[in-house]
C-alpha atoms as a PDB file:
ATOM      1  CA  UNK A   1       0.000   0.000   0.000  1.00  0.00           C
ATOM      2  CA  UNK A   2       1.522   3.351  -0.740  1.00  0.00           C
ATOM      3  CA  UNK A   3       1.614   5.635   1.581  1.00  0.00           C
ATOM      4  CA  UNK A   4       2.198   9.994   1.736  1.00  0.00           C
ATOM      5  CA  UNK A   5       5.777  11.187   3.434  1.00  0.00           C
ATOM      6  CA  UNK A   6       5.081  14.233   4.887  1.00  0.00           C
ATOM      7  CA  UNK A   7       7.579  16.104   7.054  1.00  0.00           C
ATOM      8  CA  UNK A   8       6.513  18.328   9.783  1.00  0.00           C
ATOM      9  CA  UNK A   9       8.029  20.663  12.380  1.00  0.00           C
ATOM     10  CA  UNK A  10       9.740  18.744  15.170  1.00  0.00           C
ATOM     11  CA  UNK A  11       9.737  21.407  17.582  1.00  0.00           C
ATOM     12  CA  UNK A  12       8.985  24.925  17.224  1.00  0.00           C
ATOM     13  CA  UNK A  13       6.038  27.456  16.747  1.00  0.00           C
ATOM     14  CA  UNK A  14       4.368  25.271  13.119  1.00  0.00           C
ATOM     15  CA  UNK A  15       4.719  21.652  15.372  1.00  0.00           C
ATOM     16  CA  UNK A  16       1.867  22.012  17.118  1.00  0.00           C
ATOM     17  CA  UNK A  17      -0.432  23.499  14.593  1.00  0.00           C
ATOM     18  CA  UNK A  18       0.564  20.993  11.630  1.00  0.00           C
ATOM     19  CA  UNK A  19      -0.529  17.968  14.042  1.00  0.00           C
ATOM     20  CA  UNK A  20      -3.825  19.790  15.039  1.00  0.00           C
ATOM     21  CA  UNK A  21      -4.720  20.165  11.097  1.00  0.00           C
ATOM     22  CA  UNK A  22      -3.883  16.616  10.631  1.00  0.00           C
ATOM     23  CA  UNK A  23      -6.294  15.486  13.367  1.00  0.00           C
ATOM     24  CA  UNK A  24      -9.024  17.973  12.389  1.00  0.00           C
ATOM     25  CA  UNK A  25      -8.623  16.327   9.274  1.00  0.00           C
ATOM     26  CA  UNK A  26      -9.524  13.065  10.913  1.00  0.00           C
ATOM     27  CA  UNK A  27      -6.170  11.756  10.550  1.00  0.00           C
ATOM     28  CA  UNK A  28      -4.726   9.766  13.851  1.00  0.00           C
ATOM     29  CA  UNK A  29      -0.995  10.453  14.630  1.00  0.00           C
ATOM     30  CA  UNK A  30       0.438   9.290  17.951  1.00  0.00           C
ATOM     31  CA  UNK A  31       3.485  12.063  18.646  1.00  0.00           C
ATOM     32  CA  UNK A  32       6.319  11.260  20.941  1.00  0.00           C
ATOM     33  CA  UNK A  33       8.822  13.711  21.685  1.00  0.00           C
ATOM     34  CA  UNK A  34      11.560  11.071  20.521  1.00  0.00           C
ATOM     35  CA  UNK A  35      10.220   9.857  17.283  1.00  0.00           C
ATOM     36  CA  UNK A  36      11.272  10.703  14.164  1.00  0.00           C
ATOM     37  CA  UNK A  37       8.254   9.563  12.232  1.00  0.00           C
ATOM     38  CA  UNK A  38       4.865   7.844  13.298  1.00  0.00           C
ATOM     39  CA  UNK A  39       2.567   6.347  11.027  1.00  0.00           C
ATOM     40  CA  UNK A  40      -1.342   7.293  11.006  1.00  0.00           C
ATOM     41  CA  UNK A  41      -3.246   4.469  11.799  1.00  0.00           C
ATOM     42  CA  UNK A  42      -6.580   5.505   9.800  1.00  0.00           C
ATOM     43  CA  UNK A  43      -4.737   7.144   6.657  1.00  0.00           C
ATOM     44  CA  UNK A  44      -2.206   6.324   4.346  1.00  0.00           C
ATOM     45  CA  UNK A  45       0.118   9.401   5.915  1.00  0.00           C
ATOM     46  CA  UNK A  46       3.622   8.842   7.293  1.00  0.00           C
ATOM     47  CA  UNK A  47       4.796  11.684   9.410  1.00  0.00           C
ATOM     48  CA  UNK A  48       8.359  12.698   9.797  1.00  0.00           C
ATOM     49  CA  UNK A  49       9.497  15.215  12.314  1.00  0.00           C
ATOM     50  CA  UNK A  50      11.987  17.445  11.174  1.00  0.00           C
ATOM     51  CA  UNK A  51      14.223  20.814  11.710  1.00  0.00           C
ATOM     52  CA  UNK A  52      11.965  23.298   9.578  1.00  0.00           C
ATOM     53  CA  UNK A  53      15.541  24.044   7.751  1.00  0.00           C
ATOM     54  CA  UNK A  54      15.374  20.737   6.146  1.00  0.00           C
ATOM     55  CA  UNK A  55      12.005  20.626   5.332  1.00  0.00           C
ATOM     56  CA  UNK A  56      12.327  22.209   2.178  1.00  0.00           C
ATOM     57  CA  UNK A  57      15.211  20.532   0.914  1.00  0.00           C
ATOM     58  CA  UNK A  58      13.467  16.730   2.240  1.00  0.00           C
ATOM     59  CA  UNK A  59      10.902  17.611  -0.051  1.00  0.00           C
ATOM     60  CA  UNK A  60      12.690  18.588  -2.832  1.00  0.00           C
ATOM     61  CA  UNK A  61      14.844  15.620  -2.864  1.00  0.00           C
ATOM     62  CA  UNK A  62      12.095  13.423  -2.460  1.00  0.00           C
ATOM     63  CA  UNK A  63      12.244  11.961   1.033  1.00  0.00           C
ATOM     64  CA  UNK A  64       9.415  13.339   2.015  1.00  0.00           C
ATOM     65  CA  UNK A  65       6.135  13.642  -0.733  1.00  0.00           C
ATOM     66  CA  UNK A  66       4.882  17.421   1.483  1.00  0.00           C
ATOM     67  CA  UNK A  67       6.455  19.277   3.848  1.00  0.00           C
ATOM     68  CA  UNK A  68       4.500  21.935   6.171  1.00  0.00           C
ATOM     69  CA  UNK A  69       6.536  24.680   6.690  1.00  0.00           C
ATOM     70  CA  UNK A  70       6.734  28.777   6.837  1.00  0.00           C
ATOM     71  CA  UNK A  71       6.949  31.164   3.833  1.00  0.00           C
ATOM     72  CA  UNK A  72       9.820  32.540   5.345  1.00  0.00           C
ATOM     73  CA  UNK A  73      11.659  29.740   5.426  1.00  0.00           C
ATOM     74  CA  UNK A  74      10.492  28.107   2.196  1.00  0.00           C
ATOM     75  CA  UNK A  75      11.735  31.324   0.026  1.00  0.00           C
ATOM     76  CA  UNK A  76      15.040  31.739   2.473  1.00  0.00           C
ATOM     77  CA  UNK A  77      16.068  27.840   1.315  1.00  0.00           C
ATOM     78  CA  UNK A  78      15.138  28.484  -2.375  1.00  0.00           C
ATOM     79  CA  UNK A  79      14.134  24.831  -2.912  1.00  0.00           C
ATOM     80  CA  UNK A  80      12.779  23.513  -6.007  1.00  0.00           C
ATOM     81  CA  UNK A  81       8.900  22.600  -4.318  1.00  0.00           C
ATOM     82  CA  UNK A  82       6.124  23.450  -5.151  1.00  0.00           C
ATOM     83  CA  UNK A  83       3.140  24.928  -3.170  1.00  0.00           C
ATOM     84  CA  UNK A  84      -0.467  23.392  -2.987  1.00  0.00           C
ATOM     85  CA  UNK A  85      -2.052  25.111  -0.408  1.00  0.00           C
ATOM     86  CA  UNK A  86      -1.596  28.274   1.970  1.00  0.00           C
ATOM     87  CA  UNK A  87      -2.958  26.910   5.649  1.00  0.00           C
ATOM     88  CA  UNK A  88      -3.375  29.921   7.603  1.00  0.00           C
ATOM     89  CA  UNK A  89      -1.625  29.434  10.782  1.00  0.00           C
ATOM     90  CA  UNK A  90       2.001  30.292  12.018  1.00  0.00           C
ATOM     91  CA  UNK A  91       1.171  33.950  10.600  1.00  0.00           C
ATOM     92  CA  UNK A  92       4.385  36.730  11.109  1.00  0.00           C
ATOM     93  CA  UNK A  93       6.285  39.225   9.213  1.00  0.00           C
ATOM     94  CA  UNK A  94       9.612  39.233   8.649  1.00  0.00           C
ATOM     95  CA  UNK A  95      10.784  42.810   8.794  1.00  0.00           C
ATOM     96  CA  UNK A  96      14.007  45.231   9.635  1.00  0.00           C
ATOM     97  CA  UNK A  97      14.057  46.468  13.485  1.00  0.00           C
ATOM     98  CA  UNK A  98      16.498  49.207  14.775  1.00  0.00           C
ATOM     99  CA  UNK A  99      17.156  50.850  17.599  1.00  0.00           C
ATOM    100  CA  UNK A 100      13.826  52.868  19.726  1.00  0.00           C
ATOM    101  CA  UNK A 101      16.035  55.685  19.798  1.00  0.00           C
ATOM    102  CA  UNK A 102      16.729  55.869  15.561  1.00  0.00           C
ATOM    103  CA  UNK A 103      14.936  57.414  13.128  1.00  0.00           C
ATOM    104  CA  UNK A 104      14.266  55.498  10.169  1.00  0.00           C
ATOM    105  CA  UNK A 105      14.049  56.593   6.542  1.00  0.00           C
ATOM    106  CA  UNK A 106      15.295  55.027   3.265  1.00  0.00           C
ATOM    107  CA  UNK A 107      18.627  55.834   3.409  1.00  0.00           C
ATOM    108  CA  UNK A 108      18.676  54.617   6.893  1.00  0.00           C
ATOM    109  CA  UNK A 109      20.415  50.821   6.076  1.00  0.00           C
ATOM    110  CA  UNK A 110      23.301  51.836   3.690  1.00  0.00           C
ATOM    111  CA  UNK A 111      26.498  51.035   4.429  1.00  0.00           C
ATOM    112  CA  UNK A 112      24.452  49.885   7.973  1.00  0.00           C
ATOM    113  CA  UNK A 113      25.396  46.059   9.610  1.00  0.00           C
ATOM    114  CA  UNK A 114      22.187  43.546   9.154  1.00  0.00           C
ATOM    115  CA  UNK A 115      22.038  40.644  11.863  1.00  0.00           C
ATOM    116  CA  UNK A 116      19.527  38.620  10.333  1.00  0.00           C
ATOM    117  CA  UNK A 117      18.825  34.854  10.063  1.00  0.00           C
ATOM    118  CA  UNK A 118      17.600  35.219   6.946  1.00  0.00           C
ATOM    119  CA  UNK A 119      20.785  36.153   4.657  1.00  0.00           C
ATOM    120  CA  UNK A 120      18.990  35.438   1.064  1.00  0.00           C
ATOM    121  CA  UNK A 121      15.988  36.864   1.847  1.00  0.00           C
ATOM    122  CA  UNK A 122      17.635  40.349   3.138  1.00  0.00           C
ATOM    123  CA  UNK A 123      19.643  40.595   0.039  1.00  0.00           C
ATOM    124  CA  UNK A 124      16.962  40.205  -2.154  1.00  0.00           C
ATOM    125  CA  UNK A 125      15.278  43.283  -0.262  1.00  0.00           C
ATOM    126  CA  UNK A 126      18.187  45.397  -0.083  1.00  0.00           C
ATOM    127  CA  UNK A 127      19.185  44.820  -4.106  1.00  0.00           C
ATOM    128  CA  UNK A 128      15.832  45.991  -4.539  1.00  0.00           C
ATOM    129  CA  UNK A 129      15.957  48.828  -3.016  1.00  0.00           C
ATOM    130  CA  UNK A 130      19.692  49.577  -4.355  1.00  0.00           C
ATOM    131  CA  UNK A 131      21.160  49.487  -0.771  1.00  0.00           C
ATOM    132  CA  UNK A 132      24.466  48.670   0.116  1.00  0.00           C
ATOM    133  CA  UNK A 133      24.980  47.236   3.687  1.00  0.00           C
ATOM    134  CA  UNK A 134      26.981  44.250   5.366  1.00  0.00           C
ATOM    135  CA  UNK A 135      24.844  41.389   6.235  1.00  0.00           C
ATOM    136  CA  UNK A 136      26.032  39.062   9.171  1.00  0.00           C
ATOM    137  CA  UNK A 137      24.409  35.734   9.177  1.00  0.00           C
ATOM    138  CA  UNK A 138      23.576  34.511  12.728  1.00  0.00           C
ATOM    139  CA  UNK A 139      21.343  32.069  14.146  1.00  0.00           C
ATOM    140  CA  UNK A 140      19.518  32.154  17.351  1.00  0.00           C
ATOM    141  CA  UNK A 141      19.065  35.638  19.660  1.00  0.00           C
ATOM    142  CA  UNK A 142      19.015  38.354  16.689  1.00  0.00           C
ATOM    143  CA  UNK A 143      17.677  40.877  18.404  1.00  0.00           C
ATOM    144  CA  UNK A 144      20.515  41.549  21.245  1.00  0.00           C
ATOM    145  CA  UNK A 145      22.752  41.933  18.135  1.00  0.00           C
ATOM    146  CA  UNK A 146      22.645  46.019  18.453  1.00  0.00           C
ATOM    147  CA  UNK A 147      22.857  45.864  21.803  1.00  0.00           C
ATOM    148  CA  UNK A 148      26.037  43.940  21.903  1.00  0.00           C
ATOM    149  CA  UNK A 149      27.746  46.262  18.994  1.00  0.00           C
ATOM    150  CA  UNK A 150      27.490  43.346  16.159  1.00  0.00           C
ATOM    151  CA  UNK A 151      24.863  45.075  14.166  1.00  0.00           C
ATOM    152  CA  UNK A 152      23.280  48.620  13.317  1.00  0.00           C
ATOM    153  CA  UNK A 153      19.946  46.882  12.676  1.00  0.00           C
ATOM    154  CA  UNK A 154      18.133  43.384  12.254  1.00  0.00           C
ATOM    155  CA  UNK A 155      15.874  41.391  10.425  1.00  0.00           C
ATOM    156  CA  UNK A 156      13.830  39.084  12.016  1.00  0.00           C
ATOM    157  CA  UNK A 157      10.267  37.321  12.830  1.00  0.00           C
ATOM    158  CA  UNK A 158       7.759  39.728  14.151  1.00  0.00           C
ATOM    159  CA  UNK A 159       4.256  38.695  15.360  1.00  0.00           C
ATOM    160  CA  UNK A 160       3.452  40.764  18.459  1.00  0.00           C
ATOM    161  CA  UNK A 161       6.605  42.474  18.570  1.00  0.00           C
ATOM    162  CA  UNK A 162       7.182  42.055  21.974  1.00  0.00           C
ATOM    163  CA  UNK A 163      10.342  40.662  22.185  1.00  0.00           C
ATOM    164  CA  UNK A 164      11.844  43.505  20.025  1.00  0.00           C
ATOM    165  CA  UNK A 165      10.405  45.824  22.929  1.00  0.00           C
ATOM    166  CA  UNK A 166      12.091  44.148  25.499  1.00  0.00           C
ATOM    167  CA  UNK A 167      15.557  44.693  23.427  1.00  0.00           C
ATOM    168  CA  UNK A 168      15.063  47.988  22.529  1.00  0.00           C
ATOM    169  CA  UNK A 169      14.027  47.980  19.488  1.00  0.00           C
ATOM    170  CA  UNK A 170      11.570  49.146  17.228  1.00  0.00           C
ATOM    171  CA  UNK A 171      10.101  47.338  13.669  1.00  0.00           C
ATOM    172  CA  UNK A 172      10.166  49.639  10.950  1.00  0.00           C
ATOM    173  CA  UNK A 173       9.451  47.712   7.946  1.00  0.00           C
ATOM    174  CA  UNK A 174       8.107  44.515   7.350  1.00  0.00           C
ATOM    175  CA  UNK A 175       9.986  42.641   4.522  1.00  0.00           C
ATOM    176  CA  UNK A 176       7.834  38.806   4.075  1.00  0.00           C
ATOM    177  CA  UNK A 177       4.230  38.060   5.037  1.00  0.00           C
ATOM    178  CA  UNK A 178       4.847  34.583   5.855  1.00  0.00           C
ATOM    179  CA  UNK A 179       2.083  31.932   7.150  1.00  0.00           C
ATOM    180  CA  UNK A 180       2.553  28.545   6.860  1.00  0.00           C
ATOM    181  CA  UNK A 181       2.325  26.321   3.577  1.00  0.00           C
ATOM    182  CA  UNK A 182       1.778  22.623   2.401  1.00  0.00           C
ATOM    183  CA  UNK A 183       4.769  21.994  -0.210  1.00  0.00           C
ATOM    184  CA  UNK A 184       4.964  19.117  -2.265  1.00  0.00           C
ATOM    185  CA  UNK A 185       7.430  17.650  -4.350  1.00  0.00           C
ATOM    186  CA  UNK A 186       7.215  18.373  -8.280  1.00  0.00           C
ATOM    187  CA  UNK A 187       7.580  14.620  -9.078  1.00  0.00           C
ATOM    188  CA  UNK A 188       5.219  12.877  -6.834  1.00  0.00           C
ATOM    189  CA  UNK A 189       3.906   9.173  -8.316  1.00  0.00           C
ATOM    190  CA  UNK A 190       0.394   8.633  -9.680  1.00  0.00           C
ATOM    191  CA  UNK A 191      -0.748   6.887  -6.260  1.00  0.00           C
ATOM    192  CA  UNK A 192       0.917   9.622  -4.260  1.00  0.00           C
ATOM    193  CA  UNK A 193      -0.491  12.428  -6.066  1.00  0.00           C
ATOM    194  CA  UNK A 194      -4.304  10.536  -5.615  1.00  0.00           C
ATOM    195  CA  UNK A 195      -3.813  10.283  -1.979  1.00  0.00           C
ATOM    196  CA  UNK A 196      -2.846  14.500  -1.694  1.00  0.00           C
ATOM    197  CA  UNK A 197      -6.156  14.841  -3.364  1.00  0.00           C
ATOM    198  CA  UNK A 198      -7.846  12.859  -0.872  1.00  0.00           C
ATOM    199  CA  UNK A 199      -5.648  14.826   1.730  1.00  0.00           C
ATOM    200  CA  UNK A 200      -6.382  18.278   0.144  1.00  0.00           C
ATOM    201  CA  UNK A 201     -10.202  17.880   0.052  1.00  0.00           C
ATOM    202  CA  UNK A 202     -10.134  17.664   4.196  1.00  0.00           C
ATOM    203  CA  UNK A 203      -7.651  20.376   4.445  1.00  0.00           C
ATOM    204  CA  UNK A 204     -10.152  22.356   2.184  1.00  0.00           C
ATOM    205  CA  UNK A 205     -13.037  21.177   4.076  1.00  0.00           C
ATOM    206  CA  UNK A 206     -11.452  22.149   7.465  1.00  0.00           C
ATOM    207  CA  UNK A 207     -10.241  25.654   6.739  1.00  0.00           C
ATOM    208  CA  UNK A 208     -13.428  26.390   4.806  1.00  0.00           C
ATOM    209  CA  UNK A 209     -15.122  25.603   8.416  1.00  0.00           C
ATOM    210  CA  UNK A 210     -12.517  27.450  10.403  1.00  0.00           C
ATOM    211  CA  UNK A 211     -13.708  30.368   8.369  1.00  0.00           C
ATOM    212  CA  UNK A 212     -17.182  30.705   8.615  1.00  0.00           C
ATOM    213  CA  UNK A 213     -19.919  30.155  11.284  1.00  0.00           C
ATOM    214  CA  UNK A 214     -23.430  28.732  11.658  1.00  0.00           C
ATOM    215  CA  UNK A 215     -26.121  30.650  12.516  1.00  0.00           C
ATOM    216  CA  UNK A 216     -29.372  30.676  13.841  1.00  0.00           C
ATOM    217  CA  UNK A 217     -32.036  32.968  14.492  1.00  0.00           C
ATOM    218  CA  UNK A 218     -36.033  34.148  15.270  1.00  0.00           C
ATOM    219  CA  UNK A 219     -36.990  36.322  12.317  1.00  0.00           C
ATOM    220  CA  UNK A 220     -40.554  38.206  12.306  1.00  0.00           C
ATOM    221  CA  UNK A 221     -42.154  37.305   8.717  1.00  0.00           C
ATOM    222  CA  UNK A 222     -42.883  40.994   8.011  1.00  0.00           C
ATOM    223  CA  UNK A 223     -39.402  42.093   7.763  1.00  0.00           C
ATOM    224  CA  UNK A 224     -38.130  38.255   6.988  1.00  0.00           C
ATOM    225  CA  UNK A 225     -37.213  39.069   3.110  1.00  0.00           C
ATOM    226  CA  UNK A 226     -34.778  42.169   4.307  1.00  0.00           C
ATOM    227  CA  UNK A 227     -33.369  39.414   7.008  1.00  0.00           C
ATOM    228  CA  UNK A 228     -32.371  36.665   4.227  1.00  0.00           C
ATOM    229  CA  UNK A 229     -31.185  39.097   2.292  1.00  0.00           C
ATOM    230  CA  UNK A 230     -27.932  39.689   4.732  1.00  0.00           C
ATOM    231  CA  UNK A 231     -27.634  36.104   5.117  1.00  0.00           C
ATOM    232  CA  UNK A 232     -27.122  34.513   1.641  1.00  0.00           C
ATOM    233  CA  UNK A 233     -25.357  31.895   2.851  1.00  0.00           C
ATOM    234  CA  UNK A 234     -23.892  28.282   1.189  1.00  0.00           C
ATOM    235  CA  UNK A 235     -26.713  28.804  -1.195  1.00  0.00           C
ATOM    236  CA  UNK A 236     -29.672  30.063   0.456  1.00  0.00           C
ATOM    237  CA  UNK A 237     -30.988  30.631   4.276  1.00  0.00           C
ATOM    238  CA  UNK A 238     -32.996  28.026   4.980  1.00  0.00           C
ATOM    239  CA  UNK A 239     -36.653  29.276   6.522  1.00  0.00           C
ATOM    240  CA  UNK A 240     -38.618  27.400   8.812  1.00  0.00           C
ATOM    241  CA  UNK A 241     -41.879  28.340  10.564  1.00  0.00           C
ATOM    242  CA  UNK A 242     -41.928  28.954  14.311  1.00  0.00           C
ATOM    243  CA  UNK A 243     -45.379  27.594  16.412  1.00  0.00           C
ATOM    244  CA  UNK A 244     -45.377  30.832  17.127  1.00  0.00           C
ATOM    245  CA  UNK A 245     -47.444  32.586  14.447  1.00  0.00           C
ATOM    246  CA  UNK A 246     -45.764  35.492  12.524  1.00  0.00           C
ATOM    247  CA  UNK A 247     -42.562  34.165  13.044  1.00  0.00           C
ATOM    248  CA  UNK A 248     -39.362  32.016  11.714  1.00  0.00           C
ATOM    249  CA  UNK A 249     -36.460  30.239  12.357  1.00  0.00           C
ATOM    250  CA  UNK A 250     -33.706  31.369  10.158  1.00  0.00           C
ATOM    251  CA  UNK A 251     -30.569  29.090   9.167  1.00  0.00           C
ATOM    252  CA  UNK A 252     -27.244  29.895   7.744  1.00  0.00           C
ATOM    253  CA  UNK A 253     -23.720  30.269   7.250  1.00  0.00           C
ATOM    254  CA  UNK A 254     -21.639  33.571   8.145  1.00  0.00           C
ATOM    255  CA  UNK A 255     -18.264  34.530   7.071  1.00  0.00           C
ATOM    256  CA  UNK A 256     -15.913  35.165   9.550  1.00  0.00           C
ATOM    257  CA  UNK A 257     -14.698  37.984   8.636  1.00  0.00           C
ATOM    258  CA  UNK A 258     -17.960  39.695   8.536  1.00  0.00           C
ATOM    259  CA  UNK A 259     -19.609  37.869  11.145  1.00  0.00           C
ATOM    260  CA  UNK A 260     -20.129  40.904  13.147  1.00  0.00           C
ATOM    261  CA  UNK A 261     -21.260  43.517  10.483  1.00  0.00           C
ATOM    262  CA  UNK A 262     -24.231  40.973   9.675  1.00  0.00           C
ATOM    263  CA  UNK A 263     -25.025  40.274  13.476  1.00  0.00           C
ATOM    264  CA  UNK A 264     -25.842  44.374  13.983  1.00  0.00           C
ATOM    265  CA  UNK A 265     -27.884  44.222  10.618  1.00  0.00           C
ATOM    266  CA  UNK A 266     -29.144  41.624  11.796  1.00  0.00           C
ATOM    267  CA  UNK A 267     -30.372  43.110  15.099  1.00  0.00           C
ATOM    268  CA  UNK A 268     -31.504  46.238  13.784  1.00  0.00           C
ATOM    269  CA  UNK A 269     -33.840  44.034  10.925  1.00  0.00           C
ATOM    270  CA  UNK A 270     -35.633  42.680  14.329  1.00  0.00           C
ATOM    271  CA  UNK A 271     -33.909  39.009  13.961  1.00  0.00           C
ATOM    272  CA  UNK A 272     -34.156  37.703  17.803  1.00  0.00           C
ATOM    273  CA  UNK A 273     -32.371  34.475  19.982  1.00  0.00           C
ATOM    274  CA  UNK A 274     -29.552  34.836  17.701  1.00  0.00           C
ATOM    275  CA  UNK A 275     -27.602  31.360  18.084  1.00  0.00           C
ATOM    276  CA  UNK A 276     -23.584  30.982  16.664  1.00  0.00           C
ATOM    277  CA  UNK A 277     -22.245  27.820  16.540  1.00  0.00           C
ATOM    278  CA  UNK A 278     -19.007  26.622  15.089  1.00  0.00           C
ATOM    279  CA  UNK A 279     -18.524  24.460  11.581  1.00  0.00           C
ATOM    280  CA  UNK A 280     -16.496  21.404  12.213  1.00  0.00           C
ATOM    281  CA  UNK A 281     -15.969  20.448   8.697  1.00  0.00           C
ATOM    282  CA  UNK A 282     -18.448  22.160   5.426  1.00  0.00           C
ATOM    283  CA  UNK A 283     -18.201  20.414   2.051  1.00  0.00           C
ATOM    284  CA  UNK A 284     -19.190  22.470  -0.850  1.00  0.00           C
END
C-alpha cells in the first residue's frame, strides 16, 4: 500500500499546529517527543518530524512527498517545491528592526550592519531597493545583536513584537508576510499524487469551516425578506416556521470575517435568539 511522506516541524512554533490540522482532518498520529516519524493508523500518511531548515530541501529531494513549513523559510532555502495550499496558521512578518532611539528613513540601512537569520531573503530586499549594507548571518538571539555592537539593525520574525520591545528595538518595515504552507514535491507518483487529493479535500473542508460560522435565528415574517437578504449563505438561508405565528427560524452560514457587520444588521432588521455555533468540517 503506498503511503504519503510528509515532514513536519519537530519542535517549534508550526509543530503544534501541523498535528492539530492533521487530526481535524480526521487523521490519527500518535506524537512522541523522541520519534522521528509515526505512522497514522486511519490514513495512508507517514509523518516525519523534522528541523523546519530541512524541510524544504526533504521535499525537494524526495524523502518526504509534502512538507509543512513557513513562507519565510520556504523562500530563504530556495528549494525547487512546489506549493499546494496556503494553511493559515504560524502567521508573522519578517521585517528590519532598529534601535527605539533611531529614526528610520530610506537611506537609513546603507552602508548599515544587518544581523539577520535570513541572509537570502535580506539581500533580495536590499538589491531591490539599491542598498548597500553588510549582512552578518547569525542564528539564534538576533535581536541583542545592536545591543552587543554586532549590528546597526536586524531582520527578524515579528508577530506581536514584543520581544523587540524588550531589546530595545523598534520594527520599521516589514519585509515577508509569511504563514505557513503545504509543499509538495514536483515529481510525486500517480498513487501519491491521488492520496494528496484525498488529503487536500479535508484540508479544504477544514479551513473552509474554520472560516465561517453557523447561525441561527427568530426572524418576524414581516421584515423576513430584508433578514435573508444579509444572510445569503452556502446557497440560500434556509426558513422554517416557528409555532409561534408570525414568526421564523432562520438558518445559515456567516463569514468570519464579517460575522459581526451581519449580526448588527441583523439586530436592527428585528432578527431575535440569535444562536452561533461553530462548523467542524463544510463540504461544498
Amino acid at each position: 500500500m503506498n503511503v504519503l511522506k510528509i515532514a513536519i516541524q519537530k519542535s517549534g512554533r508550526l509543530s503544534e499546529d501541523s498535528l492539530q490540522l492533521l487530526k481535524e482532518c480526521g487523521i490519527d498520529v500518535k506524537n512522541s517527543a523522541n520519534k522521528l516519524k509515526a505512522q497514522a493508523s486511519n490514513f495512508p500518511v507517514e509523518v516525519f518530524f523534522l528541523r523546519d531548515d530541512d524541510i524544504p530541501e526533504y521535499v525537494q529531494d524526495a524523502v518526504a512527498d509534502l512538507g509543512i513549513v513557513g513562507e519565510n523559510v520556504l523562500y530563504e532555502k530556495n528549494k525547487q517545491v512546489e506549493i499546494v495550499r496556503q494553511l493559515g496558521f504560524g502567521k508573522c512578518r519578517l521585517s528590519i528592526a532598529i534601535p527605539k532611539a533611531d529614526t528610520y528613513n530610506e537611506n537609513y540601512l546603507q552602508n548599515k550592519k544587518i544581523a539577520t537569520s535570513y541572509p537570502v531573503l535580506v539581500q533580495k530586499f536590499l538589491n531591490q531597493k539599491n542598498i548597500i549594507a553588510d549582512v552578518h548571518e547569525i542564528s539564534g538571539s538576533v535581536e541583542i545583536a545592536p545591543g552587543i555592537g554586532l549590528a546597526n539593525a536586524i531582520c527578524d520574525l515579528v508577530s506581536s513584537g514584543s520581544t523587540l520591545l524588550m531589546n530595545g528595538l523598534k520594527e520599521v518595515e516589514p519585509i515577508l508576510q509569511s504563514q505557513a504552507v503545504l509543499v509538495k514535491n514536483q515529481n510525486l507518483s500517480a498513487e501519491a499524487d491521488a492520496i494528496l487529493n484525498k488529503l487536500l479535500f479535508r484540508i479544504d473542508a477544514v479551513k473552509k469551516a474554520n472560516n465561517n460560522k453557523y447561525i441561527l435565528l427568530n426572524a418576524p415574517n414581516d421584515n423576513l425578506e430584508k433578514i435573508i437578504s444579509l444572510l445569503p449563505g452556502m446557497k440560500s438561508p434556509t426558513v422554517l416556521p416557528l409555532a409561534q405565528e408570525g414568526w421564523s427560524s432562520v438558518h445559515s452560514v456567516v463569514s468570519e470575517n464579517d460575522f459581526w457587520n451581519i449580526i448588527e444588521q441583523l439586530k436592527n432588521a428585528g432578527a431575535q435568539g440569535i444562536l452561533v455555533v461553530p462548523i467542524e468540517k463544510m463540504i461544498l
